[in-house]
Protein backbone atom coordinates (compact mmCIF):
# COMPACT_ATOMS: atom_id res chain seq x y z
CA UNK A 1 -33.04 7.15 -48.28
CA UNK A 2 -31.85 9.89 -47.63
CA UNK A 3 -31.98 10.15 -44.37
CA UNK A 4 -30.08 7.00 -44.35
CA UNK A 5 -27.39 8.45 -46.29
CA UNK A 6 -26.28 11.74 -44.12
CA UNK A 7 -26.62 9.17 -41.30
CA UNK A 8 -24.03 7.13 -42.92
CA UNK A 9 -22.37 10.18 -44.18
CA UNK A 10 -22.04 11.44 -40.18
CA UNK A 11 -21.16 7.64 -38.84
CA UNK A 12 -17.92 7.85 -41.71
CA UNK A 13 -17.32 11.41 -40.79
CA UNK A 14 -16.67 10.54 -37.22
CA UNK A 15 -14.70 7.26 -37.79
CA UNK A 16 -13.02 8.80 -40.12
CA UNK A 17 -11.81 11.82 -37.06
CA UNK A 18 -11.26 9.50 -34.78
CA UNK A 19 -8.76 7.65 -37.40
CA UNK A 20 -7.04 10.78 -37.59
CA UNK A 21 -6.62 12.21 -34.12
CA UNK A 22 -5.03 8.71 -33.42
CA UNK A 23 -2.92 9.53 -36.28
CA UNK A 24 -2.06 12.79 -34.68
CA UNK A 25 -1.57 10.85 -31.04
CA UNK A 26 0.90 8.29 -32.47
CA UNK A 27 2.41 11.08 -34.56
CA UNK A 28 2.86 12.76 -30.68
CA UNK A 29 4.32 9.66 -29.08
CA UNK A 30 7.26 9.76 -31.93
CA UNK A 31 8.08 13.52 -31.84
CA UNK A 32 7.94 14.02 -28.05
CA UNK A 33 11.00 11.03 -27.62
CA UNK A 34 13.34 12.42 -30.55
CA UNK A 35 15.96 15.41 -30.15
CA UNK A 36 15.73 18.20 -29.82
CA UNK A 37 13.74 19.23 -27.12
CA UNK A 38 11.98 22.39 -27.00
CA UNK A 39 12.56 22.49 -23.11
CA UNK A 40 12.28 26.02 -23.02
CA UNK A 41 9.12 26.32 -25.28
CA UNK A 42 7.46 23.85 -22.83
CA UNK A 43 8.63 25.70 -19.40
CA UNK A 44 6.71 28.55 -21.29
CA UNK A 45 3.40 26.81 -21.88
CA UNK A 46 3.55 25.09 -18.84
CA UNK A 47 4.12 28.52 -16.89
CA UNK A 48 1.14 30.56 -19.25
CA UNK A 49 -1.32 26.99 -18.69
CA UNK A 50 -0.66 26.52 -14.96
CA UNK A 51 -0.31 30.07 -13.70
CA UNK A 52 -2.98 31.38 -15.62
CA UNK A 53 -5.56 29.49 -14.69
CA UNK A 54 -4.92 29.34 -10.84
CA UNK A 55 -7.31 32.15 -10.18
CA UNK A 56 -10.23 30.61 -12.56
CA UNK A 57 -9.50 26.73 -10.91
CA UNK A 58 -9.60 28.46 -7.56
CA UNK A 59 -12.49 30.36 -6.88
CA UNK A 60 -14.29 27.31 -8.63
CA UNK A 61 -12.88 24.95 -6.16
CA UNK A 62 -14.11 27.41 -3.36
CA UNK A 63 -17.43 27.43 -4.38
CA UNK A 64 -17.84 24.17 -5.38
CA UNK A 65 -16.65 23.32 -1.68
CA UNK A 66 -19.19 25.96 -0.09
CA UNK A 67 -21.87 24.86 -2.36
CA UNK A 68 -21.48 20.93 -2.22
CA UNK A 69 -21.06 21.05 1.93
CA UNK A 70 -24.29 23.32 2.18
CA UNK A 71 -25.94 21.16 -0.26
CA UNK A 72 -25.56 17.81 1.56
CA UNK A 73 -25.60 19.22 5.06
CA UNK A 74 -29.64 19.36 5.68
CA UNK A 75 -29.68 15.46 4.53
CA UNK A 76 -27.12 14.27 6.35
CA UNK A 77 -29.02 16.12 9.60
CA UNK A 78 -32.06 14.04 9.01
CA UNK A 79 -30.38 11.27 10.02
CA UNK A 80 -28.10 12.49 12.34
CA UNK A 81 -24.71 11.68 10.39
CA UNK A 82 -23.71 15.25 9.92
CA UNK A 83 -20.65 14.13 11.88
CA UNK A 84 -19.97 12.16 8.48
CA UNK A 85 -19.68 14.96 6.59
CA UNK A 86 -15.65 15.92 5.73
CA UNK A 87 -15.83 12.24 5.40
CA UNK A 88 -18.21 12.38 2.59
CA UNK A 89 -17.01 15.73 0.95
CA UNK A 90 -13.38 14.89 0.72
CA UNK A 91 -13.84 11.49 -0.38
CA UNK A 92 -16.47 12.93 -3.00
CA UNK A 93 -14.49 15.71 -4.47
CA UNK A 94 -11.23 13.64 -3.95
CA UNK A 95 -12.79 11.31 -6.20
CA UNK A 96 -14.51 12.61 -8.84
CA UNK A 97 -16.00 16.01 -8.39
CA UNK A 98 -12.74 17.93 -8.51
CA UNK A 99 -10.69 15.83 -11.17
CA UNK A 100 -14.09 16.28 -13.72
CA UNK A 101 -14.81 19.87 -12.60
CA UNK A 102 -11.41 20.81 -13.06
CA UNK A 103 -10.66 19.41 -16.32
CA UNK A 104 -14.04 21.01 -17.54
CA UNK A 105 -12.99 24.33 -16.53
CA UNK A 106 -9.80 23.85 -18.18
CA UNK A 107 -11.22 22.27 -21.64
CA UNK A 108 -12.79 25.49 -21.76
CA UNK A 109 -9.79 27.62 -20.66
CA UNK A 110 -6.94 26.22 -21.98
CA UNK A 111 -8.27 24.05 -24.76
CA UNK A 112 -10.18 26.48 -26.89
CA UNK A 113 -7.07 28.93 -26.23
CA UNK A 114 -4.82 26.54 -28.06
CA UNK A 115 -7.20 25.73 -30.57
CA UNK A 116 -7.81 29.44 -31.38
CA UNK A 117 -3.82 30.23 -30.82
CA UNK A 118 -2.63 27.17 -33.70
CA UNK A 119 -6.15 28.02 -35.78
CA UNK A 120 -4.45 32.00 -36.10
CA UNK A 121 -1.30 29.97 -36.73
CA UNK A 122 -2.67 28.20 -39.68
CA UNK A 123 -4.67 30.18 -41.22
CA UNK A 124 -2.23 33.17 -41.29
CA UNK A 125 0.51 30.89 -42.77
CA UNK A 126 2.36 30.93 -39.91
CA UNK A 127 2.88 27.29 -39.69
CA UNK A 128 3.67 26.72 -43.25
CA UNK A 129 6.60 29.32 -43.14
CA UNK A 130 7.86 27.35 -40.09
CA UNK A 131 8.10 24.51 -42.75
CA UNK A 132 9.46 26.04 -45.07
CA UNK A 133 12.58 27.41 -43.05
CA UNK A 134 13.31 23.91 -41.83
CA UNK A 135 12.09 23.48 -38.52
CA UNK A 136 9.57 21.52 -37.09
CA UNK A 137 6.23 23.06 -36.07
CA UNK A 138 4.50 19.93 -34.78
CA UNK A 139 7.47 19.55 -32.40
CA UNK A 140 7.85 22.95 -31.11
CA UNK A 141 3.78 24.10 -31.27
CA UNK A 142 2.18 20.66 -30.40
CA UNK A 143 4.29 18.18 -28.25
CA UNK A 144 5.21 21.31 -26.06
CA UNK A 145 1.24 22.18 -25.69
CA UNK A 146 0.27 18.27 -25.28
CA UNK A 147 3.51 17.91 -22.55
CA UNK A 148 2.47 20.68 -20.54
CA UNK A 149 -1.53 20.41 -20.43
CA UNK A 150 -0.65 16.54 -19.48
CA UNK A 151 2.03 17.58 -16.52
CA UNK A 152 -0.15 21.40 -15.04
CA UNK A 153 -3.65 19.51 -14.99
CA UNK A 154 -2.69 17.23 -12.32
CA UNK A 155 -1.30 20.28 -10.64
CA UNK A 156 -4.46 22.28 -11.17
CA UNK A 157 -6.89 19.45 -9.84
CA UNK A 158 -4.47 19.18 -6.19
CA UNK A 159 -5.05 23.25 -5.93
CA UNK A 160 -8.74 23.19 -6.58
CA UNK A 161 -9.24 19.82 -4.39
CA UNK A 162 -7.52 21.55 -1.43
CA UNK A 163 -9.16 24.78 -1.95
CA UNK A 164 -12.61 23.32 -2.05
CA UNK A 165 -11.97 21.16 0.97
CA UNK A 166 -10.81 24.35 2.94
CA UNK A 167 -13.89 26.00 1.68
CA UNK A 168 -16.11 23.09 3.07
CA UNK A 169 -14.09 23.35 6.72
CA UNK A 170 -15.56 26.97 6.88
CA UNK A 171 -18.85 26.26 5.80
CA UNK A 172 -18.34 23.14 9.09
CA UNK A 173 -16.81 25.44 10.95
CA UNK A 174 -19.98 28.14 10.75
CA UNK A 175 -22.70 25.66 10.71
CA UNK A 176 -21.33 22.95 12.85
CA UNK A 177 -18.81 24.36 15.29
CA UNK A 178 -16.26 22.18 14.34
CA UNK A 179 -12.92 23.52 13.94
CA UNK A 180 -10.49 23.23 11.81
CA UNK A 181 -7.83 20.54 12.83
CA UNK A 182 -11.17 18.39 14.01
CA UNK A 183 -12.51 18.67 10.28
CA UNK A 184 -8.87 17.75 8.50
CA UNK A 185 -7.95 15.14 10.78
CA UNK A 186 -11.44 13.30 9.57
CA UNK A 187 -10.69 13.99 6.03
CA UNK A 188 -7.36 12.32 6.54
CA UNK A 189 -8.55 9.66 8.35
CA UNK A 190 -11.56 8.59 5.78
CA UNK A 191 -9.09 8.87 2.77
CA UNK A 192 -7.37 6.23 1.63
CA UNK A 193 -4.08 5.93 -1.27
CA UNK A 194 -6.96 3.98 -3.39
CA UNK A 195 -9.02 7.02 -3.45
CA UNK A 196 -5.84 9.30 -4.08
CA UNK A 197 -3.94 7.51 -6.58
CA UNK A 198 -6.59 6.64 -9.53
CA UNK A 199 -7.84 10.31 -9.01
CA UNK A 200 -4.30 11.70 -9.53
CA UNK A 201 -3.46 9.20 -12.52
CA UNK A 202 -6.99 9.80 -14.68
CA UNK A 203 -5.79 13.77 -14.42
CA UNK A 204 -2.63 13.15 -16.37
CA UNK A 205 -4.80 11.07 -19.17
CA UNK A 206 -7.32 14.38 -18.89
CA UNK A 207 -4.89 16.93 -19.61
CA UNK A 208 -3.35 14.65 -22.13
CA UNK A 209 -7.05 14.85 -23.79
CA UNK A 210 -7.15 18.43 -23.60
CA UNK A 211 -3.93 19.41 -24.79
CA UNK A 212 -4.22 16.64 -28.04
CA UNK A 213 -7.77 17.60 -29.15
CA UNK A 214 -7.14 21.43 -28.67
CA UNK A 215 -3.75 21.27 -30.61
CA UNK A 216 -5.38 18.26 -33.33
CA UNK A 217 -8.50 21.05 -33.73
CA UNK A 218 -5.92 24.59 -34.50
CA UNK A 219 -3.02 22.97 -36.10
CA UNK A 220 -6.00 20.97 -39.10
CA UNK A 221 -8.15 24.30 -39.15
CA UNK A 222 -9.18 25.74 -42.43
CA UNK A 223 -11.92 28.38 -43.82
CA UNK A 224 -10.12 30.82 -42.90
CA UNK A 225 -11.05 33.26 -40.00
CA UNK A 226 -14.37 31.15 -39.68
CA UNK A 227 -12.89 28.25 -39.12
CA UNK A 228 -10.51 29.70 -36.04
CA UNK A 229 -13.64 30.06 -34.28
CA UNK A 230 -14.91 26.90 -35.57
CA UNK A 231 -11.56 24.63 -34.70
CA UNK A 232 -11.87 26.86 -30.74
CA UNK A 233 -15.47 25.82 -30.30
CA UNK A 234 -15.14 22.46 -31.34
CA UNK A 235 -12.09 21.84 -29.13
CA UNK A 236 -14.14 22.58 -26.07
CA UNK A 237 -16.66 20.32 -27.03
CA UNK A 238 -15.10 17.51 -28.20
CA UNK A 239 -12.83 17.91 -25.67
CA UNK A 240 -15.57 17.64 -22.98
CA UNK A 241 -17.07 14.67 -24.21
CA UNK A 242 -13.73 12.58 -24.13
CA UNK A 243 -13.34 13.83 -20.51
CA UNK A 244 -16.36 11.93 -20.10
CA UNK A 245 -15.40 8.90 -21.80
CA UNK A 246 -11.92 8.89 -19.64
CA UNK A 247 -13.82 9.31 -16.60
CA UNK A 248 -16.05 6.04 -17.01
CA UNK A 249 -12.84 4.35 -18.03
CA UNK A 250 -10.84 5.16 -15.05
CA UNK A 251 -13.53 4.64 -12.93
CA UNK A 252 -14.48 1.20 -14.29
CA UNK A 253 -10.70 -0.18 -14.96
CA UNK A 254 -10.04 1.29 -10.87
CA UNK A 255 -13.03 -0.60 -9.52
CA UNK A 256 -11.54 -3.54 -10.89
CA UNK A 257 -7.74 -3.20 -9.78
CA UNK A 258 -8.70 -2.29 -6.10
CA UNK A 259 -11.05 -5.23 -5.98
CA UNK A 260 -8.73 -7.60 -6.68
C-alpha cells in the first residue's frame, strides 16, 4: 500500500507541474504581447545567450563533424558508396544530429544559467522588491529570457550545422581526396527545403523549451541556497527530456506534412 501511495503521490506531483508550467506558458503568451517592451533587456540576453555560447556550440559542431564522418566512413567503404558520404552527413546532421546536439549543449549552458541566475533572484528577495516598487519582474526577467533563448537557438544550431559540415569536408578532404567545392556542391545537391525547413522550425520550439523551463525552475525556487542548485539542476534535466519529447513531435507531425 504503500508503495501504491508514493506512486500516486509522484503521478499527482508531476500532473500537478505540468499544470503549472502551462500556467507559466500561457502566463508568457499574455505578458510578451502587452506594453511595454523591455527591448533593451532582451538585446542584452540575446547578446550574453548567443555570443556566449558560440565558442562551446562550435568546437562541438567540429567534432561532432570529424567524429560522425570518421565514424561512418569504413562502412560506407565496404560497399563502395563512400562517394555518398557529404550526402549522408549533411542530410544527417541537417536533420537531426545538430538541432538535438545543439539544444543539449545549450539546456546545459544556458538553461541551468537562468535557472541559477532567477533561483539567486528569488531567494535573495530580489524579485519580491521588484514587486514591491511597481514593476513587473515576470515581464522584464522572464519574457526577455524566453524571447531570446526562442530567437539565438535557431541561430546557434545554423553555426554548429555549418561548422560540423566544414569539419566533415576536411576529414573528406584527408581521407578521400576530395576537395572542397566537390564536397559542398554534393551537400547542396542532396539537400532539399523539406530537410531545411522542419529542422529550422523545431529549433525555435527548442529554445522556447529551454528558455520556459529554465526561467519556470529560478523564478518558483525555494529552500533557500539549496534550492538554487536544486531549481539549476533540475532545469537541465527537465529541460532535456522535453527536447526529447519535441523532437519525436516534429519529427512525426513533418513526416506527415511532406507526405502529403
Amino acid at each position: 500500500m504503500e508503495t501504491n501511495s508514493r506512486i500516486l503521490e509522484k503521478v499527482k506531483s508531476f500532473f500537478t507541474e505540468v499544470g503549472e508550467v502551462a500556467f507559466f506558458a500561457i502566463r508568457f503568451f499574455k505578458e510578451v504581447f502587452t506594453k511595454p517592451f523591455e527591448t533593451g533587456e532582451m538585446l542584452r540576453q540575446c547578446y550574453n545567450m548567443g555570443n556566449r555560447s558560440l565558442l562551446l556550440v562550435g568546437v562541438t559542431g567540429f567534432i561532432l563533424g570529424l567524429v560522425f564522418t570518421l565514424q561512418s566512413r569504413p562502412t560506407l567503404m565496404e560497399f563502395g558508396a563512400q562517394s555518398w558520404m557529404p550526402s549522408m552527413v549533411s542530410i544527417s546532421i541537417i536533420r537531426e544530429i545538430g538541432p538535438v546536439i545543439t539544444a543539449l549543449i545549450c539546456a546545459g549552458r544556458i538553461g541551468s544559467g537562468i535557472g541559477a541566475e532567477l533561483g539567486s533572484m528569488r531567494v535573495t528577495e530580489q524579485i519580491d522588491a521588484m514587486e514591491v516598487s511597481g514593476t513587473n519582474p515576470f515581464k522584464y526577467l522572464v519574457v526577455t529570457r524566453i524571447v531570446a533563448t526562442t530567437l539565438m537557438l535557431p541561430l546557434l544550431v545554423i553555426f554548429g550545422d555549418a561548422i560540423a559540415l566544414i569539419a566533415s569536408s576536411f576529414v573528406e578532404h584527408l581521407k578521400g581526396a576530395v576537395s572542397f567545392q566537390l564536397y559542398f556542391n554534393q551537400v547542396f545537391n542532396a539537400l532539399k527545403f523539406s530537410d531545411i525547413i522542419p529542422a529550422t522550425i523545431k529549433s525555435f520550439f527548442f529554445g522556447f523549451a529551454i528558455g520556459l523551463i529554465g526561467c519556470y525552475k529560478g523564478y518558483y525556487c525555494n529552500k533557500g541556497t539549496v534550492g538554487v542548485g536544486e531549481a539549476s539542476n533540475a532545469a537541465v534535466v527537465y529541460t532535456s527530456m522535453l527536447l526529447f519529447v519535441i523532437d519525436f513531435i516534429a519529427v512525426f507531425v513533418s513526416d506527415i506534412f511532406f507526405e502529403i
